[in-house]
Protein backbone atom coordinates (compact mmCIF):
# COMPACT_ATOMS: atom_id res chain seq x y z
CA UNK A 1 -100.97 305.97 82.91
CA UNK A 2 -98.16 305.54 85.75
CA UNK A 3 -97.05 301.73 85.69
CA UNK A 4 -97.62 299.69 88.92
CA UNK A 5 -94.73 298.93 91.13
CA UNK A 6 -95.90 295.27 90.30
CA UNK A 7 -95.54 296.16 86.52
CA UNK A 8 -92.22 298.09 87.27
CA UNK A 9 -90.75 295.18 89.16
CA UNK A 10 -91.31 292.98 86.04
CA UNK A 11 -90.05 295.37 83.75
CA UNK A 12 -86.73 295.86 85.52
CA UNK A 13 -86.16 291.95 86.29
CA UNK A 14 -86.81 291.57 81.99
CA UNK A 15 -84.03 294.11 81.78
CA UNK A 16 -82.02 292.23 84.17
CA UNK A 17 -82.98 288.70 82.40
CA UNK A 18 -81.99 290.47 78.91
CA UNK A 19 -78.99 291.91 79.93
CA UNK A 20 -77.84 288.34 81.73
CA UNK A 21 -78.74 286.55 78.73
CA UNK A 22 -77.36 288.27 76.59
CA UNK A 23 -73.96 288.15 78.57
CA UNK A 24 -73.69 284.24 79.21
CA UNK A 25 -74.31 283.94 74.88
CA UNK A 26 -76.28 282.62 72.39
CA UNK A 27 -78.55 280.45 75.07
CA UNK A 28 -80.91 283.03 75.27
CA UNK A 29 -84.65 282.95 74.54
CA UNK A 30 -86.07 284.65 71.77
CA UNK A 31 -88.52 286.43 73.91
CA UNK A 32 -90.02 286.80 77.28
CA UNK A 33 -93.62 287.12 78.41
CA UNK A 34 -94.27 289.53 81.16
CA UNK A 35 -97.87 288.97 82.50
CA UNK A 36 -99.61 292.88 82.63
CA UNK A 37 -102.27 292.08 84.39
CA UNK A 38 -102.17 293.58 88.19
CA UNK A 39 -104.74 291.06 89.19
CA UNK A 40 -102.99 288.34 88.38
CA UNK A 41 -101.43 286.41 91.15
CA UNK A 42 -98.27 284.96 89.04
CA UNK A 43 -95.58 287.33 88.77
CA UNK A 44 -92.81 284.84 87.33
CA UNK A 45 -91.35 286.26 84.02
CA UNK A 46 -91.43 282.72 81.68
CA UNK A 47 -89.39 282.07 78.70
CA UNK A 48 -90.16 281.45 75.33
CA UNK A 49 -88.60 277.86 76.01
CA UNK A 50 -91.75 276.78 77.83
CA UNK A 51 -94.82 275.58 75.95
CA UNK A 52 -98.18 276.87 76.69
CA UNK A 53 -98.85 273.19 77.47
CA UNK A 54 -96.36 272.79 79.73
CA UNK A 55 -97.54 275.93 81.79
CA UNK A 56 -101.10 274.75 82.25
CA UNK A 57 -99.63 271.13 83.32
CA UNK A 58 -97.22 272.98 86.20
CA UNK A 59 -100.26 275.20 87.10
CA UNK A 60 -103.04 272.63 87.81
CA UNK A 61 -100.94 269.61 88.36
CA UNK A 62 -103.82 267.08 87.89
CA UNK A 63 -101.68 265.67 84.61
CA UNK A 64 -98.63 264.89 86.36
CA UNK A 65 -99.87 263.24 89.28
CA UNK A 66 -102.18 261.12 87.14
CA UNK A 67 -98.84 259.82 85.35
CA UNK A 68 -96.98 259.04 88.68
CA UNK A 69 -93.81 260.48 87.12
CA UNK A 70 -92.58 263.64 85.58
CA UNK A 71 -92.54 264.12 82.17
CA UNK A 72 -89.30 265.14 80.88
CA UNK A 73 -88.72 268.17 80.06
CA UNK A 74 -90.77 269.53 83.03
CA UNK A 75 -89.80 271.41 86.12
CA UNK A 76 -91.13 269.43 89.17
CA UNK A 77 -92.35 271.19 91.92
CA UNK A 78 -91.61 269.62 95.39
CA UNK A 79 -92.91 271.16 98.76
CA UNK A 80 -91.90 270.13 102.30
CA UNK A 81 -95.14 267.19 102.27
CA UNK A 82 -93.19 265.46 99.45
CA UNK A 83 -90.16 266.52 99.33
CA UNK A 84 -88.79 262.88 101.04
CA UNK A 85 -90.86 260.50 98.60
CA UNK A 86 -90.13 263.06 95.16
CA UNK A 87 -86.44 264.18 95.77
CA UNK A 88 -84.46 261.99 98.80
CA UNK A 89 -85.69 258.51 97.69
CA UNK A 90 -85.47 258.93 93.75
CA UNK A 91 -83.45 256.30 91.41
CA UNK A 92 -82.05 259.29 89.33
CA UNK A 93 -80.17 261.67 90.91
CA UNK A 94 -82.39 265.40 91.39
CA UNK A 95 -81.82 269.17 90.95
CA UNK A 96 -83.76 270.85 93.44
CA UNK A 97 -83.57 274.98 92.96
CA UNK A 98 -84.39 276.91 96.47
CA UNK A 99 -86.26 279.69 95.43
CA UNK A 100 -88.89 282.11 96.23
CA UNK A 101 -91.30 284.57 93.72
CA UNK A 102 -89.53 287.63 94.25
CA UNK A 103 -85.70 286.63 94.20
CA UNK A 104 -84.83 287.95 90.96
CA UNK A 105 -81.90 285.74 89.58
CA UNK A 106 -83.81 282.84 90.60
CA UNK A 107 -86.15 284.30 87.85
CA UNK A 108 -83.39 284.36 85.61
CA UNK A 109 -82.14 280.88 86.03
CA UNK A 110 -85.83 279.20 85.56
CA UNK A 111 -85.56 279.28 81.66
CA UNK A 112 -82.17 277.97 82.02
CA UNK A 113 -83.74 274.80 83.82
CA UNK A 114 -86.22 274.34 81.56
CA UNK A 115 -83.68 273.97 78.60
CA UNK A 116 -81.76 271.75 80.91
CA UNK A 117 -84.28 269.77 81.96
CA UNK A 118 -86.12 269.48 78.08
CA UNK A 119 -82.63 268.72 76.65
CA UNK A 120 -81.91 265.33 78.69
CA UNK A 121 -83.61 262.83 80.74
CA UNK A 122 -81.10 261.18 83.36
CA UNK A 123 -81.42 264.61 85.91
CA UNK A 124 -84.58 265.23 87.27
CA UNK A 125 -84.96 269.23 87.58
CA UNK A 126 -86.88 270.08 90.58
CA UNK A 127 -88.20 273.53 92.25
CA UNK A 128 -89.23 274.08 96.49
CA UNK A 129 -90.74 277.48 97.25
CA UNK A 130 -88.88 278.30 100.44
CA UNK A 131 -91.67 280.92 101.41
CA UNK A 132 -94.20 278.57 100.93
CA UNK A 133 -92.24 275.73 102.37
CA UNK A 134 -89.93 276.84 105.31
CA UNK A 135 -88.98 273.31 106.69
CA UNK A 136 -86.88 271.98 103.69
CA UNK A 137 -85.04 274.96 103.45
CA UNK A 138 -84.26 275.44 106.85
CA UNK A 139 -83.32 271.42 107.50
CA UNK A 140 -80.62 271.98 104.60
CA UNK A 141 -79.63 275.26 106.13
CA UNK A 142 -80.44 277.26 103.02
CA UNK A 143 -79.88 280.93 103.90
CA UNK A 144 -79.14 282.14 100.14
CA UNK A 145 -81.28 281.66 96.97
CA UNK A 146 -81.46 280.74 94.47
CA UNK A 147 -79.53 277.50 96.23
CA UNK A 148 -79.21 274.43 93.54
CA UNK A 149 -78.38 271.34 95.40
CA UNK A 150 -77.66 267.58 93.47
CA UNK A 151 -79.22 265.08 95.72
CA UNK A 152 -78.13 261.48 94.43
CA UNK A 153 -79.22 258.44 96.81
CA UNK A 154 -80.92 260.60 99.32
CA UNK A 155 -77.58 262.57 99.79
CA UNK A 156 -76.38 266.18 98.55
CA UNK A 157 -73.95 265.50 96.35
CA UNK A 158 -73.53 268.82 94.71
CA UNK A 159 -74.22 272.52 95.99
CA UNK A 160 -74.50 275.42 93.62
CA UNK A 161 -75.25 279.00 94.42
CA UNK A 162 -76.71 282.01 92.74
CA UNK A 163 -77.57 282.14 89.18
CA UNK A 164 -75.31 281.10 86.61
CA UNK A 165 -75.11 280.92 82.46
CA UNK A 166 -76.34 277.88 80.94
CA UNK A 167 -72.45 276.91 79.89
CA UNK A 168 -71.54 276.81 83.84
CA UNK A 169 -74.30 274.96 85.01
CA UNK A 170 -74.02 272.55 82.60
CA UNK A 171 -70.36 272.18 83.68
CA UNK A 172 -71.09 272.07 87.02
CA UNK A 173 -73.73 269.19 86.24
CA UNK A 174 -71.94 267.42 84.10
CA UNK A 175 -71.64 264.24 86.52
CA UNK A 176 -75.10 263.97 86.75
CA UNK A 177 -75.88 264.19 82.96
């Protein structure tokens, strides 16, 4: 059976993960789930640093807005409705990753986050869809992704852009932390 170009594209952004990982050291997951099913509308590649628990809380949401705050460890997901009250007018400074399903390194920098973002609590780690949410982006004149901007006070403090090892974001971050 000939694989689907869905099926394909996953296959060759796991041997692009793998071969990243493996480059930027010992950071890298001990394995990567690839979902197989061509109905399925996710086509993110996650890493064995998320829990299954922490998956169904991104996906349905209901558990996070019911806390009014984001547990740590999580990955918040902004969009252009919130993006003022969740990320501009926050006591703790914010991470907010540009990024869209089918950019490949911003696959590859997701796991990263979710280390980050599980390992300390004084950065909040947050994700906007620019295909799903075109005003942000284009207010903050984001033409490249994945973009990784440090907003602290309402303000961009800090831009980073394209995917990077664990070791250089951290270094890059290191104010913030």
């Amino acid at each position: 059976m000939k694989p689907s170009a869905r099926q394909m594209s996953a296959l060759v952004s796991v041997a692009v993960l793998s071969f990243f990982l493996s480059a930027c050291g010992s950071d890298a997951p001990e394995a990567v789930d690839v979902p197989t099913s061509t109905t399925s509308s996710e086509t993110s590649v996650k890493g064995s640093a998320a829990s299954e628990d922490s998956l169904e809380t991104e996906q349905t949401g209901e558990e996070v807005e019911a806390l009014g705050s984001f547990p740590k460890g999580e990955i918040k997901v902004v969009t252009d409705a919130n993006f003022s009250k969740e990320v501009l007018m926050s006591d703790k400074p914010v991470l907010v990753e540009f990024w869209a399903e089918w950019c490949g390194p911003c696959r590859m920098i997701d796991p990263i986050l979710q280390e980050i973002a599980a390992e300390q609590d004084s950065l909040i780690i947050a994700k906007i869809n620019v295909d799903e949410n075109t005003s942000t982006p284009s207010t903050y004149g984001i033409t490249s992704i994945p973009t990784l901007h440090v907003y602290q006070g309402g303000q961009i403090v800090k831009t980073i852009i394209g995917a990077k090892p664990k070791a250089a974001l951290l270094a890059d971050l290191q104010p913030y932390l």
